[in-house]
PDB file of N, CA and C in Angstrom:
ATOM      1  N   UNK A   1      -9.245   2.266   1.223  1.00  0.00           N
ATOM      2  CA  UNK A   1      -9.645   1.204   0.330  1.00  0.00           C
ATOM      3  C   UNK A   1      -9.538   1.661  -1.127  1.00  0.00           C
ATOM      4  N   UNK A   2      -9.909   3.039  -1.686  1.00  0.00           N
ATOM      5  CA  UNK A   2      -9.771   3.488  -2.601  1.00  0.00           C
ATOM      6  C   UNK A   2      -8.206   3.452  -3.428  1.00  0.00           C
ATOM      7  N   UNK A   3      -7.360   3.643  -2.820  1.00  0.00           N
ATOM      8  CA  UNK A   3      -6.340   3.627  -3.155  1.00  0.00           C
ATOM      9  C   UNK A   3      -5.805   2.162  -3.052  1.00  0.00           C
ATOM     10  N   UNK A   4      -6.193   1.322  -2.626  1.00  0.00           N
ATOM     11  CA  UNK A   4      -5.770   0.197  -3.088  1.00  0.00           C
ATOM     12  C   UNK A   4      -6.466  -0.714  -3.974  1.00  0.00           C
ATOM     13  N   UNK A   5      -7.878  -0.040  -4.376  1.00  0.00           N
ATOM     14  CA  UNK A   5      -8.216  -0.351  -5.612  1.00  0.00           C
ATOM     15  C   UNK A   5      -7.564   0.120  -6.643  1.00  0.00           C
ATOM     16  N   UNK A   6      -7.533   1.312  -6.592  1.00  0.00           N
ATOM     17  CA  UNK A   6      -6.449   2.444  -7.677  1.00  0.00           C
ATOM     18  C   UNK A   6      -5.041   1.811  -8.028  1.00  0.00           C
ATOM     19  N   UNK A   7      -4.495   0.831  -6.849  1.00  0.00           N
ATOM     20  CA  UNK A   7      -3.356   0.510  -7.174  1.00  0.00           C
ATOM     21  C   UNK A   7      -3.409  -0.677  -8.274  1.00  0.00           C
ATOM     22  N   UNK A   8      -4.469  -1.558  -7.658  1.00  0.00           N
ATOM     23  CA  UNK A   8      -5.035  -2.688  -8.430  1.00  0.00           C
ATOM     24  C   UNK A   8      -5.517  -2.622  -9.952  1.00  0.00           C
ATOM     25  N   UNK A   9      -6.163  -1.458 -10.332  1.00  0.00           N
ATOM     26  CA  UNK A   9      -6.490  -1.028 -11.568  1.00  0.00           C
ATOM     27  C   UNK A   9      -5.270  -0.763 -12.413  1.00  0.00           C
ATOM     28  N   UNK A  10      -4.409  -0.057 -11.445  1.00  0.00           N
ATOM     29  CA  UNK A  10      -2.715   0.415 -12.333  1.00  0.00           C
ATOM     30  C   UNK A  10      -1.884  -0.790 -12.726  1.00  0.00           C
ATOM     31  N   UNK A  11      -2.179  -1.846 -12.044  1.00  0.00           N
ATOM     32  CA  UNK A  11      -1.300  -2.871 -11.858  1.00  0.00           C
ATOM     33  C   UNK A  11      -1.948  -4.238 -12.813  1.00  0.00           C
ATOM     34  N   UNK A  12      -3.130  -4.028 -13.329  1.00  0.00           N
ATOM     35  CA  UNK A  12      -3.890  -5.748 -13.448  1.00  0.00           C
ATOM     36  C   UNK A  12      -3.231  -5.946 -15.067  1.00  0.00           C
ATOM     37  N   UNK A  13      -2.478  -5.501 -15.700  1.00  0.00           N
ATOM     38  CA  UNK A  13      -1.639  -5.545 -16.563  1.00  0.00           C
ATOM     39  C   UNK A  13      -0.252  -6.568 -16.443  1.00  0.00           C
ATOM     40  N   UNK A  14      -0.324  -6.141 -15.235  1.00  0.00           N
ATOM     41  CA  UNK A  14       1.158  -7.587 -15.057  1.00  0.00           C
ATOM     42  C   UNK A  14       2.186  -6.586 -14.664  1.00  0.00           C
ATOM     43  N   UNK A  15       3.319  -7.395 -14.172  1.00  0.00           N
ATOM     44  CA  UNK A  15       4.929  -6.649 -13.630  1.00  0.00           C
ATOM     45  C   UNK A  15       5.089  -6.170 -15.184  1.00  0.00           C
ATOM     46  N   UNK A  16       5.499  -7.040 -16.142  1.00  0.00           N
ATOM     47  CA  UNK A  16       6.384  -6.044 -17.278  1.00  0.00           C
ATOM     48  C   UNK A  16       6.068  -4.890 -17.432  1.00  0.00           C
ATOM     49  N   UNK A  17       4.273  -3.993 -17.569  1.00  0.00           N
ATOM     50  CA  UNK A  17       3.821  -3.299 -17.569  1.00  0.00           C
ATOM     51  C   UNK A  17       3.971  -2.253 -16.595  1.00  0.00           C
ATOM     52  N   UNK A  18       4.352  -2.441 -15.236  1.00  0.00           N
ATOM     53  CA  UNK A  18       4.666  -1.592 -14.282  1.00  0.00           C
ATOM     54  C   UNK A  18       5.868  -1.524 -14.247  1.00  0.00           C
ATOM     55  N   UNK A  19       6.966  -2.267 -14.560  1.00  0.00           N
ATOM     56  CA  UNK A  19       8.134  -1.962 -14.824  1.00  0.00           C
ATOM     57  C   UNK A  19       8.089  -1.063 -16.233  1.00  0.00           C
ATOM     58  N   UNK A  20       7.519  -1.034 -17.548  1.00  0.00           N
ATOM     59  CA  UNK A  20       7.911  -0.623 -18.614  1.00  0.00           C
ATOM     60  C   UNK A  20       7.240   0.586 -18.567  1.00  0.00           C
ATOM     61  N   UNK A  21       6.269   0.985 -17.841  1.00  0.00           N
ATOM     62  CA  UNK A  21       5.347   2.173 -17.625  1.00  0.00           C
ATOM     63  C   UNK A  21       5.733   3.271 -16.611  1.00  0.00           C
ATOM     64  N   UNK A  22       6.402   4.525 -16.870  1.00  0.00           N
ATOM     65  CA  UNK A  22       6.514   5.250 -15.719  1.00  0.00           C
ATOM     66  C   UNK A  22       5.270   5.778 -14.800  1.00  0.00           C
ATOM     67  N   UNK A  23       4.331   6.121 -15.953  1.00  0.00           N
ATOM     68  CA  UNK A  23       2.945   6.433 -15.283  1.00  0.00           C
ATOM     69  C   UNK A  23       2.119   5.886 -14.555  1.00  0.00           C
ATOM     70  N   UNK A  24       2.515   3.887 -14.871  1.00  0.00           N
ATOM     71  CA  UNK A  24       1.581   3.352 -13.795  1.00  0.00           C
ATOM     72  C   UNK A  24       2.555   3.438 -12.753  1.00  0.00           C
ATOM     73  N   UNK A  25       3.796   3.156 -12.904  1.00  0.00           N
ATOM     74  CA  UNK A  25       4.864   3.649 -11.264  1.00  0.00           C
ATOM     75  C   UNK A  25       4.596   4.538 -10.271  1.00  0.00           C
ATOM     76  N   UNK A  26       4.348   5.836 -11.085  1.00  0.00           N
ATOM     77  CA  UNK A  26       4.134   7.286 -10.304  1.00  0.00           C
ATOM     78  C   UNK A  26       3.046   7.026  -9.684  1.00  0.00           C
ATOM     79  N   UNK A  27       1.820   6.724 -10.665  1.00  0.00           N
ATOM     80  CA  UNK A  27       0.352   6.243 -10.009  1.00  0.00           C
ATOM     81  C   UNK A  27       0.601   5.193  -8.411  1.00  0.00           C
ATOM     82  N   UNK A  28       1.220   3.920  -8.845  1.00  0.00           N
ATOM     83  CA  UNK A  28       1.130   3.266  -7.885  1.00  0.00           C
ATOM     84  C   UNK A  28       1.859   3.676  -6.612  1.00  0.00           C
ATOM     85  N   UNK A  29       3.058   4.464  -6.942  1.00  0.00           N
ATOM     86  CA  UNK A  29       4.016   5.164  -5.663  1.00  0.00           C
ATOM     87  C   UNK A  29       3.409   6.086  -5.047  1.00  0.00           C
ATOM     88  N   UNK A  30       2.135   7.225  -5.747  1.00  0.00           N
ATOM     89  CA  UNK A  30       1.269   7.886  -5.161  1.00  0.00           C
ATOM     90  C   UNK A  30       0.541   7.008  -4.123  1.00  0.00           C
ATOM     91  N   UNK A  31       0.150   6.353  -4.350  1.00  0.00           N
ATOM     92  CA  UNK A  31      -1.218   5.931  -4.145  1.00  0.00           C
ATOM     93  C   UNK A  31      -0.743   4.840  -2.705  1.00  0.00           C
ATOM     94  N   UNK A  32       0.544   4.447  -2.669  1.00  0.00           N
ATOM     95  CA  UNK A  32       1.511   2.964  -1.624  1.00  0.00           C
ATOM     96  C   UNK A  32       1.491   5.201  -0.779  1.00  0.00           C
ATOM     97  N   UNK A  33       2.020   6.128  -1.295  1.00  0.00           N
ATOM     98  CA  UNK A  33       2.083   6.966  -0.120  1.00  0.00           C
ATOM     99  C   UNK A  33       1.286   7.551   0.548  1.00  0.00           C
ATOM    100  N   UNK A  34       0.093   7.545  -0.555  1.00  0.00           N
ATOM    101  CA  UNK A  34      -1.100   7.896   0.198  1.00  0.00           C
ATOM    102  C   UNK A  34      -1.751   6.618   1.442  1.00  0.00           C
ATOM    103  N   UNK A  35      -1.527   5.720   1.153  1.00  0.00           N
ATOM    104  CA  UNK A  35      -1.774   4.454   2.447  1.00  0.00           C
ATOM    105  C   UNK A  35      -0.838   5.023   3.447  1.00  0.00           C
ATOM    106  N   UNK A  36       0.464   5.306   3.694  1.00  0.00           N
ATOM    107  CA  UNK A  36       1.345   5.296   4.310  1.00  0.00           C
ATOM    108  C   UNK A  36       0.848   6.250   5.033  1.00  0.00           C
ATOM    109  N   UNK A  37       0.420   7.631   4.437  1.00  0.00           N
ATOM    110  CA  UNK A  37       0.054   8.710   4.870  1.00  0.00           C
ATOM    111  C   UNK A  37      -1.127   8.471   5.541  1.00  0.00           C
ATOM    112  N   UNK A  38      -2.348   7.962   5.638  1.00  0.00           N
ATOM    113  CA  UNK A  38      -3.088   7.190   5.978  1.00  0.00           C
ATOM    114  C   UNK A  38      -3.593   6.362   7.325  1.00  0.00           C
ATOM    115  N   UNK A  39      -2.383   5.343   7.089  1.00  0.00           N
ATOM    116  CA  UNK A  39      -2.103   4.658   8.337  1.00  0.00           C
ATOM    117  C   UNK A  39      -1.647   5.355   9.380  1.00  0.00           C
ATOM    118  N   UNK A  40      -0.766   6.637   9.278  1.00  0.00           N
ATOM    119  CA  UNK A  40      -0.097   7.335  10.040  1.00  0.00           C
ATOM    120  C   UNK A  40      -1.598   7.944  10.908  1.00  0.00           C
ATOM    121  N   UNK A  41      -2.267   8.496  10.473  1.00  0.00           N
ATOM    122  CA  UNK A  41      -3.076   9.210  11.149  1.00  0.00           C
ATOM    123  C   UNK A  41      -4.435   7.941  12.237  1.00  0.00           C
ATOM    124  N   UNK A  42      -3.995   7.319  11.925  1.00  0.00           N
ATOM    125  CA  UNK A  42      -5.215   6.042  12.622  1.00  0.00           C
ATOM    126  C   UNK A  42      -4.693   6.072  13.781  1.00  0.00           C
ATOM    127  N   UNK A  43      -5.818   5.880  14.322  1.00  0.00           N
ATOM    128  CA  UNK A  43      -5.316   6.134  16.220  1.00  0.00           C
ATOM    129  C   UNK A  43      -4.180   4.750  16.580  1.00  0.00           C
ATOM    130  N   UNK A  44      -3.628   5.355  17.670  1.00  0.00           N
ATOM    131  CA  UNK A  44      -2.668   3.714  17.825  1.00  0.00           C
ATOM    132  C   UNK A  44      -3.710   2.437  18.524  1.00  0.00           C
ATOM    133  N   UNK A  45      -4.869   2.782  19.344  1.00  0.00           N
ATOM    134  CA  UNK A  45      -5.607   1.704  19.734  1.00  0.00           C
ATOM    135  C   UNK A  45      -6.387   0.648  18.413  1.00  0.00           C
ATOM    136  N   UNK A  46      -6.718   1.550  17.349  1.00  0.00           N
ATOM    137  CA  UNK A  46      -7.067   0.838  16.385  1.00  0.00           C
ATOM    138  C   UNK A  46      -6.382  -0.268  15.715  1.00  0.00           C
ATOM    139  N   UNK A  47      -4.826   0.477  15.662  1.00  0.00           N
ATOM    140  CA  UNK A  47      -4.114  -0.054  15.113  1.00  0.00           C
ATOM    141  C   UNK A  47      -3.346  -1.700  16.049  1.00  0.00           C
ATOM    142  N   UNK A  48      -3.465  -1.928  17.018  1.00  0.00           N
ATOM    143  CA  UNK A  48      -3.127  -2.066  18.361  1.00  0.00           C
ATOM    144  C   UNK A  48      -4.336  -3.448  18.067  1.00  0.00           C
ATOM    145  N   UNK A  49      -5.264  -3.628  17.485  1.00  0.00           N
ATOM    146  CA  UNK A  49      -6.312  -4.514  17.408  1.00  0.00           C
ATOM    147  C   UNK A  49      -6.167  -5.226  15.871  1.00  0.00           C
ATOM    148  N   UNK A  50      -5.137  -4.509  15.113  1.00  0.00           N
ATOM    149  CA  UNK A  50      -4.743  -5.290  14.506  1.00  0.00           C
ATOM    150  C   UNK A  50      -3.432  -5.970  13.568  1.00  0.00           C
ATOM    151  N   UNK A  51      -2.689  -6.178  15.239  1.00  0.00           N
ATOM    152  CA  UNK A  51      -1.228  -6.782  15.269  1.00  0.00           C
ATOM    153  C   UNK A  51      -0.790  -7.227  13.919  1.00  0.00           C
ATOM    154  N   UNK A  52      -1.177  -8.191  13.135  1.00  0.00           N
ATOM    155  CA  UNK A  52      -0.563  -9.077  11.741  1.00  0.00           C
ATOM    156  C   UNK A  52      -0.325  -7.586  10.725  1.00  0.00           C
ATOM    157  N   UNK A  53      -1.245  -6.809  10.800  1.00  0.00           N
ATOM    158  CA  UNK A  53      -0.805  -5.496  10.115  1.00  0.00           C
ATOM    159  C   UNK A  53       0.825  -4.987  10.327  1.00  0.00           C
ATOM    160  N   UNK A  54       1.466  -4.359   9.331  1.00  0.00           N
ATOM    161  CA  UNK A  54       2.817  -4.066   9.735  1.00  0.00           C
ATOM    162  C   UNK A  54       2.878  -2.293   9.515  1.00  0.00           C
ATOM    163  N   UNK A  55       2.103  -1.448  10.441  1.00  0.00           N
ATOM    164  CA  UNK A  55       1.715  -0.427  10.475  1.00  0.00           C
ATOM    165  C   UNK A  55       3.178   0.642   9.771  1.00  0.00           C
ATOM    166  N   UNK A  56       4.110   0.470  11.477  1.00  0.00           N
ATOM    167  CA  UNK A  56       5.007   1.137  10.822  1.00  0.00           C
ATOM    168  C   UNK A  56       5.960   0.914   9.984  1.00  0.00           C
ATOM    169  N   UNK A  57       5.660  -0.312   9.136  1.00  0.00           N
ATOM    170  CA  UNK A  57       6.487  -0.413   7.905  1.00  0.00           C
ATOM    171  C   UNK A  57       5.821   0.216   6.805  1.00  0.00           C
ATOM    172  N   UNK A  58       4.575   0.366   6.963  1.00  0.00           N
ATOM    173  CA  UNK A  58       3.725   1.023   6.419  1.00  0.00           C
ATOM    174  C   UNK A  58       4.233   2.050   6.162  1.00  0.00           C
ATOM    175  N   UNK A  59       4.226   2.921   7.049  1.00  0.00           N
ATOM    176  CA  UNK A  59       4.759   4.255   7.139  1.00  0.00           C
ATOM    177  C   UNK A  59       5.986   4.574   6.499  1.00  0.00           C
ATOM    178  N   UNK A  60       6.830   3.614   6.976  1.00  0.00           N
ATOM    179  CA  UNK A  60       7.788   3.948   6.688  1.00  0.00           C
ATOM    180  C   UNK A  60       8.575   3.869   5.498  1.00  0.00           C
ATOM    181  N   UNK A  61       7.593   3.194   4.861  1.00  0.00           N
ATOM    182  CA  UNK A  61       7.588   3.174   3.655  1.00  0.00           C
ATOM    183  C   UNK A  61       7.672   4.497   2.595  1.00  0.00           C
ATOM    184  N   UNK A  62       6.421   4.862   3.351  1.00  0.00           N
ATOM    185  CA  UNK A  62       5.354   5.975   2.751  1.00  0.00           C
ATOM    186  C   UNK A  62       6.530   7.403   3.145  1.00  0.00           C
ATOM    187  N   UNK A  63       7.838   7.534   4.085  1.00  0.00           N
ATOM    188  CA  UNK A  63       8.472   8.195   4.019  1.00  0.00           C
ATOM    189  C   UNK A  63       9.261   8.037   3.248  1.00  0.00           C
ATOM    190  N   UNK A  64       9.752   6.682   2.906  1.00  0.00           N
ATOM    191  CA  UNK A  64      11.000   7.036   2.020  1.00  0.00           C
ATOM    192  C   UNK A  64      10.563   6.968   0.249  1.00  0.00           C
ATOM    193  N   UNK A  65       9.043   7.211  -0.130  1.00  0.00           N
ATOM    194  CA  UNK A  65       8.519   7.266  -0.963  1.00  0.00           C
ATOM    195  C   UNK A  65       8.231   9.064  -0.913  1.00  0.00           C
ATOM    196  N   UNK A  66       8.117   9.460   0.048  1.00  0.00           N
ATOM    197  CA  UNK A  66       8.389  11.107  -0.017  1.00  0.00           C
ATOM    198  C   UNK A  66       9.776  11.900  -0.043  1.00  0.00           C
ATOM    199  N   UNK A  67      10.431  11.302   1.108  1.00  0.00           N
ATOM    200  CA  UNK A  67      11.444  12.017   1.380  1.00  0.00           C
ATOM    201  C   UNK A  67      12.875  11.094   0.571  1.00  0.00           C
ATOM    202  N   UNK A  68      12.831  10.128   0.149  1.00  0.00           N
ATOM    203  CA  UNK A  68      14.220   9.293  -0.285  1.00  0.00           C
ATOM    204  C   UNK A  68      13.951   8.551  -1.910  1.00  0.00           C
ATOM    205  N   UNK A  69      12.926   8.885  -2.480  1.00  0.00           N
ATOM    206  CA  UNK A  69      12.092   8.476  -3.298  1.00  0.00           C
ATOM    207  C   UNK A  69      13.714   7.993  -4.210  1.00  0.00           C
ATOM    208  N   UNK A  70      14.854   8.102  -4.305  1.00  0.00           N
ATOM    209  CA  UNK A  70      15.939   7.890  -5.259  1.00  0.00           C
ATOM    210  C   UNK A  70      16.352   6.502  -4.581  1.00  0.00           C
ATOM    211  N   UNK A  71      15.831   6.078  -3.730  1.00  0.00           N
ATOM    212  CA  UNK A  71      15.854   4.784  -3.007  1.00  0.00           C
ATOM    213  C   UNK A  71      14.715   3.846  -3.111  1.00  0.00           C
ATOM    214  N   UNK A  72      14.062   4.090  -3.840  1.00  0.00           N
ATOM    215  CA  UNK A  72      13.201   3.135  -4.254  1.00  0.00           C
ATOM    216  C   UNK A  72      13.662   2.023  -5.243  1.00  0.00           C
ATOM    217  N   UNK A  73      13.401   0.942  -4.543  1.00  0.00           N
ATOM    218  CA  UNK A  73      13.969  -0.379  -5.543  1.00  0.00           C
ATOM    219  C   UNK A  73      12.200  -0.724  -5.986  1.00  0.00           C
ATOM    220  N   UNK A  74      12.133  -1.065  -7.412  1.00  0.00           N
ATOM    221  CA  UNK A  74      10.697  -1.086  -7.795  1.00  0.00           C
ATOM    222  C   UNK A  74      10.597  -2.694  -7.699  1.00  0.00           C
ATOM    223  N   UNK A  75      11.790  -3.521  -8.020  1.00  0.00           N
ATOM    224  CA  UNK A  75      11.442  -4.823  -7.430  1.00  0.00           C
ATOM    225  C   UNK A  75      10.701  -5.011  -6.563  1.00  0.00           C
ATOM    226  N   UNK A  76      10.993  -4.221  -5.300  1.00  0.00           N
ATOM    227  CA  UNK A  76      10.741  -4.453  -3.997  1.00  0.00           C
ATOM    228  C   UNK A  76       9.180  -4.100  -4.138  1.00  0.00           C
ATOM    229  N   UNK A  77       9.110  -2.680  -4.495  1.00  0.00           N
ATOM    230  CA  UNK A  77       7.372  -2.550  -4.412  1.00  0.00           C
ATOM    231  C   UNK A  77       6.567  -3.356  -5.471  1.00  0.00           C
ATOM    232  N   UNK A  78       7.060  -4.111  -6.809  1.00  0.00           N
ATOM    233  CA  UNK A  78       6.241  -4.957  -7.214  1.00  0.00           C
ATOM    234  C   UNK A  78       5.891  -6.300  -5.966  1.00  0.00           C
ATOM    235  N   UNK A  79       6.632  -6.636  -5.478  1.00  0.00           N
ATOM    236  CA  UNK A  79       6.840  -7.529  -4.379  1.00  0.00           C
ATOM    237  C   UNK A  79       5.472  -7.337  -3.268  1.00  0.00           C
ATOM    238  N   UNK A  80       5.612  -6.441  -3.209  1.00  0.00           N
ATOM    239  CA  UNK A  80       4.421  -5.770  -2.607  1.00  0.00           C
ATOM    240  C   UNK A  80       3.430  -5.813  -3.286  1.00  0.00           C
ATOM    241  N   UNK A  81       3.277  -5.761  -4.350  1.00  0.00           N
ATOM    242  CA  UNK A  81       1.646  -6.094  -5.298  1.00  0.00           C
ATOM    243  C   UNK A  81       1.234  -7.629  -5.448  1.00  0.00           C
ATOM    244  N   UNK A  82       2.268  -8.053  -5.783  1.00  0.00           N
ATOM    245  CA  UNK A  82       2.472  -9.712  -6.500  1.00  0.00           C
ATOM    246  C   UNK A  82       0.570  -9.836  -5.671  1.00  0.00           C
ATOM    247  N   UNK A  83       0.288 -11.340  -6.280  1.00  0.00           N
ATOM    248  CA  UNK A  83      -0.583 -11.698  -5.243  1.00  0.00           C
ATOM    249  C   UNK A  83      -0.277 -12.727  -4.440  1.00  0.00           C
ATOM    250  N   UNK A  84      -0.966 -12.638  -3.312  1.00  0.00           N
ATOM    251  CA  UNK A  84      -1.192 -12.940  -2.089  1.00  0.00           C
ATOM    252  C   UNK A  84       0.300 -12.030  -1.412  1.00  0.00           C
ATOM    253  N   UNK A  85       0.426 -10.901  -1.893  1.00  0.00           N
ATOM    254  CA  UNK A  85       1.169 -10.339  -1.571  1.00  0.00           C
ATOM    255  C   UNK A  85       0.975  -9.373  -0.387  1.00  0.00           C
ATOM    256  N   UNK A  86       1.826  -7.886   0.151  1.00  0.00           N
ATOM    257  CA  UNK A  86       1.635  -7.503   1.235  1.00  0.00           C
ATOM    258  C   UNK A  86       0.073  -6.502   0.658  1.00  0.00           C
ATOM    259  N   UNK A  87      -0.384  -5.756  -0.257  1.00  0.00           N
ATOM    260  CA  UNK A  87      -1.097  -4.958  -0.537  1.00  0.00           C
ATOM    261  C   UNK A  87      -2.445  -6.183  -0.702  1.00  0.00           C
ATOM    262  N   UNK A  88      -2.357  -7.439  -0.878  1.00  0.00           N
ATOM    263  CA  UNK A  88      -3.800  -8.243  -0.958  1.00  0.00           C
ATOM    264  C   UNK A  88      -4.250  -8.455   0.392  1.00  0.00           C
ATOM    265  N   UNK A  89      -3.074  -8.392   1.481  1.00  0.00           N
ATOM    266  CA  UNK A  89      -2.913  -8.856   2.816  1.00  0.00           C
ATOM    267  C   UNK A  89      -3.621  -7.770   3.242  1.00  0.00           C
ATOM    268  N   UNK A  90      -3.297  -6.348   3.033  1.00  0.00           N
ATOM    269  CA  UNK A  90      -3.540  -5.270   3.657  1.00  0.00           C
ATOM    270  C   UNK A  90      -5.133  -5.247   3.234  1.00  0.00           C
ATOM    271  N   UNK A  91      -5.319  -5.438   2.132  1.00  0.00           N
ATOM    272  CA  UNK A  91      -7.198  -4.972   1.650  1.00  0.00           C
ATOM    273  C   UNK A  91      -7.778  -5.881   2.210  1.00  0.00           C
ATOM    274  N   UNK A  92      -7.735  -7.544   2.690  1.00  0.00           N
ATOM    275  CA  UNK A  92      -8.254  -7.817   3.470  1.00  0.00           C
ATOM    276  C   UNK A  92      -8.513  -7.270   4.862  1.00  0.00           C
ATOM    277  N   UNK A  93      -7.424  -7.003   5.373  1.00  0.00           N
ATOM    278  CA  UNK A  93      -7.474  -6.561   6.643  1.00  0.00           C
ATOM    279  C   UNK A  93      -8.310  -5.473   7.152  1.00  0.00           C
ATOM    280  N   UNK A  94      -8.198  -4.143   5.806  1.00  0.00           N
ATOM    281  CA  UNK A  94      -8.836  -3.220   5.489  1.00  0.00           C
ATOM    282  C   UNK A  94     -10.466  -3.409   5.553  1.00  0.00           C
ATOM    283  N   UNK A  95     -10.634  -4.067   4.752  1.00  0.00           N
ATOM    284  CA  UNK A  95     -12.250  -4.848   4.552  1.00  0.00           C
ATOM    285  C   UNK A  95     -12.706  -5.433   5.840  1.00  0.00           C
ATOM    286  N   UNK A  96     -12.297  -6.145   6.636  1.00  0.00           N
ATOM    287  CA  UNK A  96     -12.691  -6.262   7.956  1.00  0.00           C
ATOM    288  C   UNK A  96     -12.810  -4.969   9.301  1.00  0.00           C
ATOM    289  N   UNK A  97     -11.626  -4.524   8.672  1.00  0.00           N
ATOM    290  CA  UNK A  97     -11.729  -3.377   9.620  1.00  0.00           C
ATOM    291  C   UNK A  97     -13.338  -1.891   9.662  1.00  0.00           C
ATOM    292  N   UNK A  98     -13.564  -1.955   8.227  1.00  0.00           N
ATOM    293  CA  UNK A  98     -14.291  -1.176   7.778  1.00  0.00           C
ATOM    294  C   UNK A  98     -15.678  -2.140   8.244  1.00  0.00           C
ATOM    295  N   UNK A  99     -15.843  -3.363   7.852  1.00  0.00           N
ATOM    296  CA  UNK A  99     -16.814  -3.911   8.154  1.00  0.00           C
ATOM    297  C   UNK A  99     -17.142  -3.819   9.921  1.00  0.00           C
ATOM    298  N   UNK A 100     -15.824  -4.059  10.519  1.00  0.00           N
ATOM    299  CA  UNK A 100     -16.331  -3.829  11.987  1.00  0.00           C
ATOM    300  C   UNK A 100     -16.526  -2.435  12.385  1.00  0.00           C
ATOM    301  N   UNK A 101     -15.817  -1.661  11.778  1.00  0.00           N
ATOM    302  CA  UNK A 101     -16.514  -0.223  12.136  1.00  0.00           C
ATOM    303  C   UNK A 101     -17.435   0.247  11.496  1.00  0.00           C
ATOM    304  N   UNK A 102     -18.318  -0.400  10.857  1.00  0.00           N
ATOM    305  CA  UNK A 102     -20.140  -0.143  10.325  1.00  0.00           C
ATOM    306  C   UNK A 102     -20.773  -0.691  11.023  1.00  0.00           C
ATOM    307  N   UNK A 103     -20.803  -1.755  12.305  1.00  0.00           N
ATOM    308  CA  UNK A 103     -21.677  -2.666  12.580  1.00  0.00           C
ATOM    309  C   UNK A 103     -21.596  -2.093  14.256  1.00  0.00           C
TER     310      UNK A 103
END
């Protein structure tokens, strides 16, 4: 959850700003790999309970943000912020998940 607040804080400036900013980029590409990295380690039954999630795109993301990082189209990951986008999708999901595993 932290890190997708972190992303949210880097980002509440608008696209021109994350396009014109390398530092909020790096920040936000950290932070999309640290989820990736993340999701990877969650058991598969957890994950398994919540289908609409797109786990291993998740991931797989989060690899080619480590290992192919010269393949990053930043269109694409603003796309991913926009709102009601895939990262607003995910913190909901997140927020329920956390809520059912406190109760």
């Amino acid at each position: 959850m932290e890190a997708i607040e972190r992303i949210e804080s880097y980002t509440r400036l608008g696209k021109e700003a994350f396009f014109n900013d390398p530092l909020v980029q790096d920040g936000t590409l950290f932070r999309l790999q640290t989820i990736g990295e993340a999701v990877n380690q969650l058991p598969q039954e957890l994950k398994d309970r919540y289908p609409e999630i797109r786990w291993r795109d998740i991931v797989d993301f989060r690899n080619i943000l480590a290992h192919r990082y010269w393949r990053i189209d930043l269109n694409l990951v603003w796309g991913l912020l926009e709102p009601n986008g895939d990262i607003e999708q995910l913190k909901k999901s997140v927020q329920e998940l956390i809520q059912e595993l406190s109760s």
